[in-house]
C-alpha atoms as a PDB file:
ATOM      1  CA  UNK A   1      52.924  19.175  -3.476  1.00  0.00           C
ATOM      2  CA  UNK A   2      51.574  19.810   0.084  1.00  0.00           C
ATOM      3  CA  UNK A   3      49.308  17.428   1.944  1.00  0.00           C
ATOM      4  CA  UNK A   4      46.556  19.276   2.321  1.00  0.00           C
ATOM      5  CA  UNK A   5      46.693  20.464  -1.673  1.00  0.00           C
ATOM      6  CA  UNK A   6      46.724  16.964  -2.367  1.00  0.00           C
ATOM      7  CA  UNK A   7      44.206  15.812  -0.514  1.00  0.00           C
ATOM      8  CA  UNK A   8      42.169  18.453  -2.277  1.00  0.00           C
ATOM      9  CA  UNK A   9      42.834  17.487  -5.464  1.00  0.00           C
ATOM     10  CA  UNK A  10      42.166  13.766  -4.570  1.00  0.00           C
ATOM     11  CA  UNK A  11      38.368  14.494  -3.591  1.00  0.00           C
ATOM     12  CA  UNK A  12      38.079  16.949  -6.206  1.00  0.00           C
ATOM     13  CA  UNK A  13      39.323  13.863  -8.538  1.00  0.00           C
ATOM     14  CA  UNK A  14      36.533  11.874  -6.659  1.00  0.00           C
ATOM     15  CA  UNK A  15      33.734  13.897  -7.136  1.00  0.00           C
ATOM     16  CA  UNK A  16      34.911  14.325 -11.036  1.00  0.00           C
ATOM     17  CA  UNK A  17      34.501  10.586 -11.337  1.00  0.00           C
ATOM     18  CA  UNK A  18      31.423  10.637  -8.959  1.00  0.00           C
ATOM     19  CA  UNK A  19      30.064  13.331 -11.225  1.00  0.00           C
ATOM     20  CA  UNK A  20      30.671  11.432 -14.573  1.00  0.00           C
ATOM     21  CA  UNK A  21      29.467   7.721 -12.991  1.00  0.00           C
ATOM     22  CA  UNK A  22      26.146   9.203 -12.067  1.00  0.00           C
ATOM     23  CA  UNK A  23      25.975  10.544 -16.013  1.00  0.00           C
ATOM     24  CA  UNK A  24      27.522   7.590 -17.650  1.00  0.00           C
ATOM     25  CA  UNK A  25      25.147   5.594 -15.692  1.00  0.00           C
ATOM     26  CA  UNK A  26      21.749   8.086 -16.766  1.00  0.00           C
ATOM     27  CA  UNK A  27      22.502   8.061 -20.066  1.00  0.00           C
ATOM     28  CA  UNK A  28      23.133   3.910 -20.294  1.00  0.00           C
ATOM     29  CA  UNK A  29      19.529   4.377 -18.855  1.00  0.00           C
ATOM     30  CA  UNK A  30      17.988   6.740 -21.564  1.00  0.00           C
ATOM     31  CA  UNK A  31      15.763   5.090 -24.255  1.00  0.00           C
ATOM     32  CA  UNK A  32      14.780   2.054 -22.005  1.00  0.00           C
ATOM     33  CA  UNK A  33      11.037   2.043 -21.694  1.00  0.00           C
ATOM     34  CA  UNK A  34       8.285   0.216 -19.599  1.00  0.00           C
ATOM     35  CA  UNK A  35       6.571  -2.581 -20.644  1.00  0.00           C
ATOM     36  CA  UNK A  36       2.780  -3.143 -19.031  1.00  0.00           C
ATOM     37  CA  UNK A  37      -0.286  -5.626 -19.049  1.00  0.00           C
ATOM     38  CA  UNK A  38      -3.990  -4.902 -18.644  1.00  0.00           C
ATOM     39  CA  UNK A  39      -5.556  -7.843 -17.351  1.00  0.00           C
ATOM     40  CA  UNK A  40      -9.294  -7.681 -18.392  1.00  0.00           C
ATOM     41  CA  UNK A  41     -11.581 -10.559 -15.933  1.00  0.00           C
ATOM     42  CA  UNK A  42     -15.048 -11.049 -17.898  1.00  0.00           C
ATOM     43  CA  UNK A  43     -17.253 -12.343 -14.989  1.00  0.00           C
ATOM     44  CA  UNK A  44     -20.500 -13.285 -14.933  1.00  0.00           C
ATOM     45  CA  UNK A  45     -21.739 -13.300 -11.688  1.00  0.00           C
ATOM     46  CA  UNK A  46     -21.717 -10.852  -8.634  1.00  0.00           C
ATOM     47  CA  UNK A  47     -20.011 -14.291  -6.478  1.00  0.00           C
ATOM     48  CA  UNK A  48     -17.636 -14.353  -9.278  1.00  0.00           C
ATOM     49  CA  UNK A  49     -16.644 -10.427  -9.116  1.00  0.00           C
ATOM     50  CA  UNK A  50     -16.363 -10.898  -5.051  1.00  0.00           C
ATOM     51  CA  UNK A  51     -13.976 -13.663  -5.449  1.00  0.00           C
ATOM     52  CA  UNK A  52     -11.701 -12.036  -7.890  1.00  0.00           C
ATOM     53  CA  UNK A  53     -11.807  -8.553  -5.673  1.00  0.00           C
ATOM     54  CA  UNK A  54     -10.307 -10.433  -2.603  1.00  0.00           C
ATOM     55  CA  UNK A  55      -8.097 -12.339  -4.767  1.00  0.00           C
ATOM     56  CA  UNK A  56      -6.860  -9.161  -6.172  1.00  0.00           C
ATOM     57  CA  UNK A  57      -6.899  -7.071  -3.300  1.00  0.00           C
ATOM     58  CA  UNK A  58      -5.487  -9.743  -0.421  1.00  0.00           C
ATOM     59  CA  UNK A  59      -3.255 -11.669  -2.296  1.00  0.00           C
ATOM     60  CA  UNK A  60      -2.297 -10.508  -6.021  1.00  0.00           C
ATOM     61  CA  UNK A  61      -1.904  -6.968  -5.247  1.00  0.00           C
ATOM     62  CA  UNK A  62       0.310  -7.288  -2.074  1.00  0.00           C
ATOM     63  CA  UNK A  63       2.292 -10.046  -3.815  1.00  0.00           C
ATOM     64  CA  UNK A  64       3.172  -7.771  -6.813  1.00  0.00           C
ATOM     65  CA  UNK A  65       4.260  -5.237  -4.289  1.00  0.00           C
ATOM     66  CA  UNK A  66       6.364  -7.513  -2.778  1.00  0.00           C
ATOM     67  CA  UNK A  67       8.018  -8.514  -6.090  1.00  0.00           C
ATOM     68  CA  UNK A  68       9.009  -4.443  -6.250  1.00  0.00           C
ATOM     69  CA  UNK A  69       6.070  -3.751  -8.480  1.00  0.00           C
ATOM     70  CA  UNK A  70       4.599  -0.687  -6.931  1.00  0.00           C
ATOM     71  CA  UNK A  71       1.393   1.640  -8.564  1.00  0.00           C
ATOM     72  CA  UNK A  72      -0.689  -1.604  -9.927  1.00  0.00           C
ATOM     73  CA  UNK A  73      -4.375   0.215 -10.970  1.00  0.00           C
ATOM     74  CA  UNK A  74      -7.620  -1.347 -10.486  1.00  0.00           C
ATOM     75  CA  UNK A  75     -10.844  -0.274 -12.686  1.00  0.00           C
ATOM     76  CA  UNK A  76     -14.198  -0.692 -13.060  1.00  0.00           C
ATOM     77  CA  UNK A  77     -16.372   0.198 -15.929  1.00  0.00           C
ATOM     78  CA  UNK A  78     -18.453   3.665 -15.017  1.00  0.00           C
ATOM     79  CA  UNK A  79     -21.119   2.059 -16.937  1.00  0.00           C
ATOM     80  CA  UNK A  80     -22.556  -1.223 -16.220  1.00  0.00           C
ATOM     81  CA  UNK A  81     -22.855  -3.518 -18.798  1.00  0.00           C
ATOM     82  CA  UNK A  82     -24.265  -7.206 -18.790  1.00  0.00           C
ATOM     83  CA  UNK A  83     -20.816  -8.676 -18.851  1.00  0.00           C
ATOM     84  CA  UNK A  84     -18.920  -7.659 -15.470  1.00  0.00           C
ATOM     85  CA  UNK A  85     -15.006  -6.363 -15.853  1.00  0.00           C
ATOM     86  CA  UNK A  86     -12.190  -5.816 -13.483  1.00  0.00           C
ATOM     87  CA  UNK A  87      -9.524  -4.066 -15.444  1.00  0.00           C
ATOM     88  CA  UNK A  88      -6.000  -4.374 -13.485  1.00  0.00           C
ATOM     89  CA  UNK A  89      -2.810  -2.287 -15.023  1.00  0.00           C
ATOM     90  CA  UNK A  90       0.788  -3.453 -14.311  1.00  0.00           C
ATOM     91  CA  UNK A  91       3.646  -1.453 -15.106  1.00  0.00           C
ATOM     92  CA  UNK A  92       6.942  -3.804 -15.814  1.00  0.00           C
ATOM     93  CA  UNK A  93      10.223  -1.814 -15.656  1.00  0.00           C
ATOM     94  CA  UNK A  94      11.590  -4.415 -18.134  1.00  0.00           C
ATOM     95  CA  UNK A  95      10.627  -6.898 -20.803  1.00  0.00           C
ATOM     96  CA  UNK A  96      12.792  -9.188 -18.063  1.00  0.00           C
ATOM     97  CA  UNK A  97      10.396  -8.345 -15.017  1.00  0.00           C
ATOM     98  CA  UNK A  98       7.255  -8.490 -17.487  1.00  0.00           C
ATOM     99  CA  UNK A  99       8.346 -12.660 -18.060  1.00  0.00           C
ATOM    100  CA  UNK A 100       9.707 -13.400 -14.688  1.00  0.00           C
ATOM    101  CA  UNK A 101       6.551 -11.976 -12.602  1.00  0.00           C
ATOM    102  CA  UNK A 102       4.928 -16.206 -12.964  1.00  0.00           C
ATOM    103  CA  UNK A 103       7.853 -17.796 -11.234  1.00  0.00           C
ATOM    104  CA  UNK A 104       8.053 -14.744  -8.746  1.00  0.00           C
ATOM    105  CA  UNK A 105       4.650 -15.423  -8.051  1.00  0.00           C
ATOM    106  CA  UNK A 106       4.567 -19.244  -7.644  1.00  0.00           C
ATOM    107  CA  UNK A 107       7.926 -18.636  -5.217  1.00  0.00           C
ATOM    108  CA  UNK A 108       5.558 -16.892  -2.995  1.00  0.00           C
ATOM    109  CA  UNK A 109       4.162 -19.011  -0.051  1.00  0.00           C
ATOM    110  CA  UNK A 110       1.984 -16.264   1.619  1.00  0.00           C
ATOM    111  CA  UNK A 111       0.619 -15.172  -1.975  1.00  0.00           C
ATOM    112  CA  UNK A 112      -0.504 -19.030  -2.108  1.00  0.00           C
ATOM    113  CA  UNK A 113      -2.018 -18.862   0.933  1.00  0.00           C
ATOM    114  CA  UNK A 114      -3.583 -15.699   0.543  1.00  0.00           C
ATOM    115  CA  UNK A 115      -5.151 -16.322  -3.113  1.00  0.00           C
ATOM    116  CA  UNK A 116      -5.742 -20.204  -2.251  1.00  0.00           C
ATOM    117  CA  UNK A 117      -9.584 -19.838  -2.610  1.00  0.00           C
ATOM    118  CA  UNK A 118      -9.017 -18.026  -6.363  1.00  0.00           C
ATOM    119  CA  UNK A 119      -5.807 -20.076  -7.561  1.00  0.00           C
ATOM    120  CA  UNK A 120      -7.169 -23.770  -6.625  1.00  0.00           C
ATOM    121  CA  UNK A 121     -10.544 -23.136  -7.857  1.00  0.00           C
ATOM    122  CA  UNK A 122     -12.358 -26.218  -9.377  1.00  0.00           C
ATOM    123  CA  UNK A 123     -13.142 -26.575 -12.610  1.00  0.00           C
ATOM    124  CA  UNK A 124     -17.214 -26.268 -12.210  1.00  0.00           C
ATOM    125  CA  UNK A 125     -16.939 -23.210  -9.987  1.00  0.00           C
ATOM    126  CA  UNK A 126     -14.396 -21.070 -11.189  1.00  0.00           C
ATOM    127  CA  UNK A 127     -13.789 -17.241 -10.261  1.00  0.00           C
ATOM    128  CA  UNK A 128     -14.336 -15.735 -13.480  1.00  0.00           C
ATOM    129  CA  UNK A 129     -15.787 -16.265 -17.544  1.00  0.00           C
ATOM    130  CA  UNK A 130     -12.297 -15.856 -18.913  1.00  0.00           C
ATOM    131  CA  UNK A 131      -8.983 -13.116 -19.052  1.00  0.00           C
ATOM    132  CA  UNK A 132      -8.329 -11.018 -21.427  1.00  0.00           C
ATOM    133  CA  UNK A 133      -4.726  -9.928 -21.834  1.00  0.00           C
ATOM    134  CA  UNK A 134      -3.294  -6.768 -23.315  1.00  0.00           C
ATOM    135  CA  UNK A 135       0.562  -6.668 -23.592  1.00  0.00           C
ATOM    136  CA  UNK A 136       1.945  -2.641 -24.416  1.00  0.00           C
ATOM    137  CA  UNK A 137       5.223  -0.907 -24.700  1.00  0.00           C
ATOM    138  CA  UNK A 138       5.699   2.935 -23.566  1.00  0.00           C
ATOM    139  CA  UNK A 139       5.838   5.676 -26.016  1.00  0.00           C
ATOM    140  CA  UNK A 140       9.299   7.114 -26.542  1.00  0.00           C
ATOM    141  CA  UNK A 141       8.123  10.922 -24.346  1.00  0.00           C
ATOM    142  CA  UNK A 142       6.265   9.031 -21.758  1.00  0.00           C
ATOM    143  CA  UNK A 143       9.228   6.031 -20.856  1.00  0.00           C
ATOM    144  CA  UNK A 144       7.557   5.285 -17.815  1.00  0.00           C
ATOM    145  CA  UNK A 145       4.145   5.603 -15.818  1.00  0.00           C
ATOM    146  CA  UNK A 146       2.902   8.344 -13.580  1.00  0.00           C
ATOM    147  CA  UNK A 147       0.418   7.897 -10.600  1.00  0.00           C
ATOM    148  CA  UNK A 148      -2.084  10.995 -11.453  1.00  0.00           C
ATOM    149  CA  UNK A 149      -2.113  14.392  -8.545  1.00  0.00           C
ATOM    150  CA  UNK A 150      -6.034  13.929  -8.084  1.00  0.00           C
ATOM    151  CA  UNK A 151      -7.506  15.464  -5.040  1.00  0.00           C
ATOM    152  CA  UNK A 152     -11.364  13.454  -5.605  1.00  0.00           C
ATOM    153  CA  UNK A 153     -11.954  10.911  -3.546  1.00  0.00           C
ATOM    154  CA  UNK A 154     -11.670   7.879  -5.772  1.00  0.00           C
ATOM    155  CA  UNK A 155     -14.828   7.400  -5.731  1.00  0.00           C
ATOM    156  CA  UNK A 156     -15.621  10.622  -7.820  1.00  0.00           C
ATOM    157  CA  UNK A 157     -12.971  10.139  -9.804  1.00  0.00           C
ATOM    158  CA  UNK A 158     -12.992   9.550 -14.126  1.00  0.00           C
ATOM    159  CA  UNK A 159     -10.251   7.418 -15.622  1.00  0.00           C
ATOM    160  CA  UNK A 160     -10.594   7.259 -19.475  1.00  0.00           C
ATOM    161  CA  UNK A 161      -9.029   4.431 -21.182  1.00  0.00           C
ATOM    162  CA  UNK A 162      -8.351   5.315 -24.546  1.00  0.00           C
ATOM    163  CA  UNK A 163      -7.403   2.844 -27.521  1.00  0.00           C
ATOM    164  CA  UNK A 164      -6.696   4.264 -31.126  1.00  0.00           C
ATOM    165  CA  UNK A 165      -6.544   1.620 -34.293  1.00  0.00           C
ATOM    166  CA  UNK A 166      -5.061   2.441 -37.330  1.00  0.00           C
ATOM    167  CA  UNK A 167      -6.576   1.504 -40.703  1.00  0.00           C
ATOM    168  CA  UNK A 168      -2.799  -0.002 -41.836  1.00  0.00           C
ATOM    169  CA  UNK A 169       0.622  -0.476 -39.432  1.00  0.00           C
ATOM    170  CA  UNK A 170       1.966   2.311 -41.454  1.00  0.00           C
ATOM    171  CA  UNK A 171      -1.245   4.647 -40.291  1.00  0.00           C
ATOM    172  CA  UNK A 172      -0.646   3.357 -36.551  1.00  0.00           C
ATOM    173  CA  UNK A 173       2.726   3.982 -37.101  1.00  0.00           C
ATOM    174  CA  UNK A 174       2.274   7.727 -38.238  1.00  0.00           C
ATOM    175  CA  UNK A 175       0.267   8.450 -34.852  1.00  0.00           C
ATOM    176  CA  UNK A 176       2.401   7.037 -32.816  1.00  0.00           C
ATOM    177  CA  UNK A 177       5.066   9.304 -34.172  1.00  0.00           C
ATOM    178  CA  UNK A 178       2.204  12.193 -34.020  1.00  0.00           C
ATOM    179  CA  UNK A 179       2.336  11.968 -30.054  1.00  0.00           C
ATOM    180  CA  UNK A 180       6.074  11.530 -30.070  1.00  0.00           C
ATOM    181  CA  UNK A 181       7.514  13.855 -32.599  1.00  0.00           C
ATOM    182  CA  UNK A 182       4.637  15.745 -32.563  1.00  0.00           C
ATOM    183  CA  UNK A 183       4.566  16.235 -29.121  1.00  0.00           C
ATOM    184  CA  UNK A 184       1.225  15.161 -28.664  1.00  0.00           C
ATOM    185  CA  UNK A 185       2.059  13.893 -25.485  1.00  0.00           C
ATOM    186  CA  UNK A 186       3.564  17.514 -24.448  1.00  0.00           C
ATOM    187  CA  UNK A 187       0.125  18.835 -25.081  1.00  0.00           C
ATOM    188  CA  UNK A 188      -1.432  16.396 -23.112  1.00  0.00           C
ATOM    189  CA  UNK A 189       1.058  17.347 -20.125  1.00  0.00           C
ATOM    190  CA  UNK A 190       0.443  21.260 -20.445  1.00  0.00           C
ATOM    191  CA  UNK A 191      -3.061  20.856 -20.228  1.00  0.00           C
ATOM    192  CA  UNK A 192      -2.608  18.472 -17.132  1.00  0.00           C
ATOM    193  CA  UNK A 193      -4.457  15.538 -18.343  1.00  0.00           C
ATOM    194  CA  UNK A 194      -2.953  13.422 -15.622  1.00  0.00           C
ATOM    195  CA  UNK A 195      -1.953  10.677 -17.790  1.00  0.00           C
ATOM    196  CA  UNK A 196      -0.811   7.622 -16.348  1.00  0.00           C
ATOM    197  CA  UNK A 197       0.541   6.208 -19.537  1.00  0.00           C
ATOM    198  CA  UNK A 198       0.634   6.241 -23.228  1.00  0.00           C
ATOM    199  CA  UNK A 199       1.843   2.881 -25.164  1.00  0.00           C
ATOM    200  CA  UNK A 200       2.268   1.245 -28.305  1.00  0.00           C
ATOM    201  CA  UNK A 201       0.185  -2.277 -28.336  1.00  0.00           C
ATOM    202  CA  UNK A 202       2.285  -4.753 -28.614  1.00  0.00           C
ATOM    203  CA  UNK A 203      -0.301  -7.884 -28.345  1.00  0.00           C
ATOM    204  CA  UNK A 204      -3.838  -7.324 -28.526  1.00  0.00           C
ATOM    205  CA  UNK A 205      -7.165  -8.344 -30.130  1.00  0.00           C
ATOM    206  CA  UNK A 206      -7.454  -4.528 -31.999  1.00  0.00           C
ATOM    207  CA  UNK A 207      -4.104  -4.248 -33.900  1.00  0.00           C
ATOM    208  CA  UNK A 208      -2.442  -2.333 -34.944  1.00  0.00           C
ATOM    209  CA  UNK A 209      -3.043  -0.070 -32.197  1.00  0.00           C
ATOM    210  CA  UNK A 210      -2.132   2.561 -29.269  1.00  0.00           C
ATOM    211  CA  UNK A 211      -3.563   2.803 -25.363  1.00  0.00           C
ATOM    212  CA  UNK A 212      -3.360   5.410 -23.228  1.00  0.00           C
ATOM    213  CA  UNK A 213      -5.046   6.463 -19.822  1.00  0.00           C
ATOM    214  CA  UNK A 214      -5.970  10.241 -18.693  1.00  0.00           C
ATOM    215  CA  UNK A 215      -7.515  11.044 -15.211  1.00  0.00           C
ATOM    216  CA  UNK A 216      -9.948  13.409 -13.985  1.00  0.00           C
ATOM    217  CA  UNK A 217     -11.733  14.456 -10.456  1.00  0.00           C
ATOM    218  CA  UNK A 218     -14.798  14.534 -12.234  1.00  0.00           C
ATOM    219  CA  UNK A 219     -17.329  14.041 -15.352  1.00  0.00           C
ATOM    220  CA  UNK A 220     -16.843  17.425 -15.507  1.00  0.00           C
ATOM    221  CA  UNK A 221     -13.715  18.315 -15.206  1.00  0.00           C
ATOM    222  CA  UNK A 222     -12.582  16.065 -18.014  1.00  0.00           C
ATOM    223  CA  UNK A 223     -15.066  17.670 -20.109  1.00  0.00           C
ATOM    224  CA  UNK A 224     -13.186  21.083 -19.582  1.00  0.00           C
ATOM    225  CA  UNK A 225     -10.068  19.673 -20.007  1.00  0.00           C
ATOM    226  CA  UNK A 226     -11.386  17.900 -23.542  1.00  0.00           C
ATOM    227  CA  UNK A 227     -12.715  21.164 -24.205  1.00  0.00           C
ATOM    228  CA  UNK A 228      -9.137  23.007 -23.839  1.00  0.00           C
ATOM    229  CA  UNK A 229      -7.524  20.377 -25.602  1.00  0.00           C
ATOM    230  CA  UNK A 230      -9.715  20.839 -29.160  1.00  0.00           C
ATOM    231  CA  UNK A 231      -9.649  24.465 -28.077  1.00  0.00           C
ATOM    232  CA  UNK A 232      -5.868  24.772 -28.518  1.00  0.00           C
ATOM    233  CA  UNK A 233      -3.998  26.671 -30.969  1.00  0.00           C
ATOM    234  CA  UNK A 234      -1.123  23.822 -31.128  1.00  0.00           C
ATOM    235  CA  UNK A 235      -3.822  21.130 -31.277  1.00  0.00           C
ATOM    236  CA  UNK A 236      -5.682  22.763 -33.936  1.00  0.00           C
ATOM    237  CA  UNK A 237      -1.812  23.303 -36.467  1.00  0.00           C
ATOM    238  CA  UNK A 238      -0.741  19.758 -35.512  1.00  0.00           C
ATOM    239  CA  UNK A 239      -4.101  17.829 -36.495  1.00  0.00           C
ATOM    240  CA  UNK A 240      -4.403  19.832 -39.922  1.00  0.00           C
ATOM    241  CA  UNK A 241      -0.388  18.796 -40.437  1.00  0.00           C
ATOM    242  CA  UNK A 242      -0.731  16.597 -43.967  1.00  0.00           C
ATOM    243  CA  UNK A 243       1.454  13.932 -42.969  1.00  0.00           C
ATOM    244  CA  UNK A 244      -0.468  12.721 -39.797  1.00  0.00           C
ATOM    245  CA  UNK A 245      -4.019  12.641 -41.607  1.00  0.00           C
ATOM    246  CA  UNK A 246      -6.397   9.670 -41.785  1.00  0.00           C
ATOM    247  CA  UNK A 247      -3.997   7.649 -39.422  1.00  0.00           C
ATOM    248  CA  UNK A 248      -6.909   6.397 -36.608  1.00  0.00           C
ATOM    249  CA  UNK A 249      -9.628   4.989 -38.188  1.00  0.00           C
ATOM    250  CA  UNK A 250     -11.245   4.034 -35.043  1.00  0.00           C
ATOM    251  CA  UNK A 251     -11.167   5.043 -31.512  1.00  0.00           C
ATOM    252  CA  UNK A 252     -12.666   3.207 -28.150  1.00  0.00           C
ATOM    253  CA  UNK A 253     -13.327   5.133 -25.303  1.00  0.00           C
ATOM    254  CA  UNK A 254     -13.723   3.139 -22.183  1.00  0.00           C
ATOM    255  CA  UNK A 255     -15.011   5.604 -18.518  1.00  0.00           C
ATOM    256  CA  UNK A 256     -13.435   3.641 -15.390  1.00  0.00           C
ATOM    257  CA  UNK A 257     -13.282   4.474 -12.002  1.00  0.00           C
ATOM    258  CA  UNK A 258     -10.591   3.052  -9.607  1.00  0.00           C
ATOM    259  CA  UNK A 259     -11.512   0.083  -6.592  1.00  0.00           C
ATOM    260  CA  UNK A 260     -11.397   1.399  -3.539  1.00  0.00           C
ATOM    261  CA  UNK A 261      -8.427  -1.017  -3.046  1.00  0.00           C
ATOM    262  CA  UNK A 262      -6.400   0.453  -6.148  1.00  0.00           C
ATOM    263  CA  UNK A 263      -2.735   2.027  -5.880  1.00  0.00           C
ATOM    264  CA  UNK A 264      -4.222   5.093  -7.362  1.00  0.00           C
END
């Protein structure tokens, strides 16, 4: 065989292999999912909310970015209650990263520095009333988070937080596979809800049950896009299915909008 045919045949023989590594190496990667957490502060006092704003925004934030956690969300309630929250979302590319983040964090000299006022806070004059934490697995169609194609400023913007209990595991179960197998989650997409996730709960205070998060410019706009979805021929065959009936027994809607220091 001539030279030059060979050498031919050798990169074509590369880029074969190339080819195939790239595959082998996408489909070793299908099925894995993110893991996130929703950190919920309850604070009490408008000091209190300050502190935990610069904590989050000069030292935890820029420390998770560091740590090659990149899109971390930061929400306030739309609607002002007696209690103050800060809700802060953390996507995990692994169960691995999810338990490692701690010792990441405690490795990190400047985010010690940084957060010194919030992490060596005395005991009579603490940052906040108390954390709640929410610990979720992505659905199956939706393995990983999106940041949402808003054009609002996020000021005007509408986040709804969505959580959906089942009356038994077998019920929670049955929706879960609704927006799976049912493509749920494909209708949500067409419409261009924006979604940023959709997850199973994995460790909560309202199981069994399911979270996700759609985004909107406005009040208004996600009251056309609502309006679309119950409009919806494929909405309107899937719900009257038999087999997904009576599987939410109660849902929690939650309006946020995002800090002006939030990733998205």
């Amino acid at each position: 065989m001539k030279k030059g045919k060979m050498r031919l045949h050798l990169v074509s023989f590369c880029f074969v292999i190339s080819l195939l590594s790239i595959t082998m190496n996408a489909y070793s990667k299908k099925g894995e999912r993110y893991y996130y957490q929703i950190k919920i502060y309850h604070i009490k006092t408008a000091e209190q909310e300050e502190r935990v704003n610069k904590f989050l925004q000069n030292a935890y934030l820029p420390a998770l970015h560091r740590a090659g956690i990149p899109n971390i969300g930061v929400f306030k309630p739309v609607e002002k209650d007696s209690e103050l929250l800060v809700y802060v979302f953390i996507p995990f590319t692994s169960w691995k990263q999810l338990e490692g983040i701690d010792k990441k964090l405690e490795a990190d000299n400047q985010y010690l520095i940084d957060g010194k006022d919030y992490l060596d806070a005395p005991y009579n004059n603490v940052p906040y009333r108390r954390i709640e934490s929410i610990l979720l697995k992505a659905f199956e169609e939706a393995p990983m988070p999106l940041v949402p194609q808003l054009t609002a400023p996020k000021a005007e913007r509408v986040y709804e937080l969505r959580s959906y209990e089942g009356p038994t595991e077998k019920y929670y179960r049955n929706k879960v596979e609704m927006f799976n197998k049912g493509d749920e989650v494909g209708l949500f997409k067409r419409l261009n809800f924006n979604a940023v996730f959709y997850s199973e709960v994995i460790s909560g205070s309202h199981m069994p049950n399911l979270m996700y998060m759609t985004t909107f410019n406005s009040k208004d706009d996600r009251e056309k896009h609502w309006s679309a979805f119950g409009n919806d021929p494929y909405w309107k065959t899937l719900s009257a299915k038999p087999e997904y009936q009576h599987n939410v027994s109660s849902v929690t809607i939650t309006f946020l909008h995002p800090a002006d220091y939030s990733d998205f």
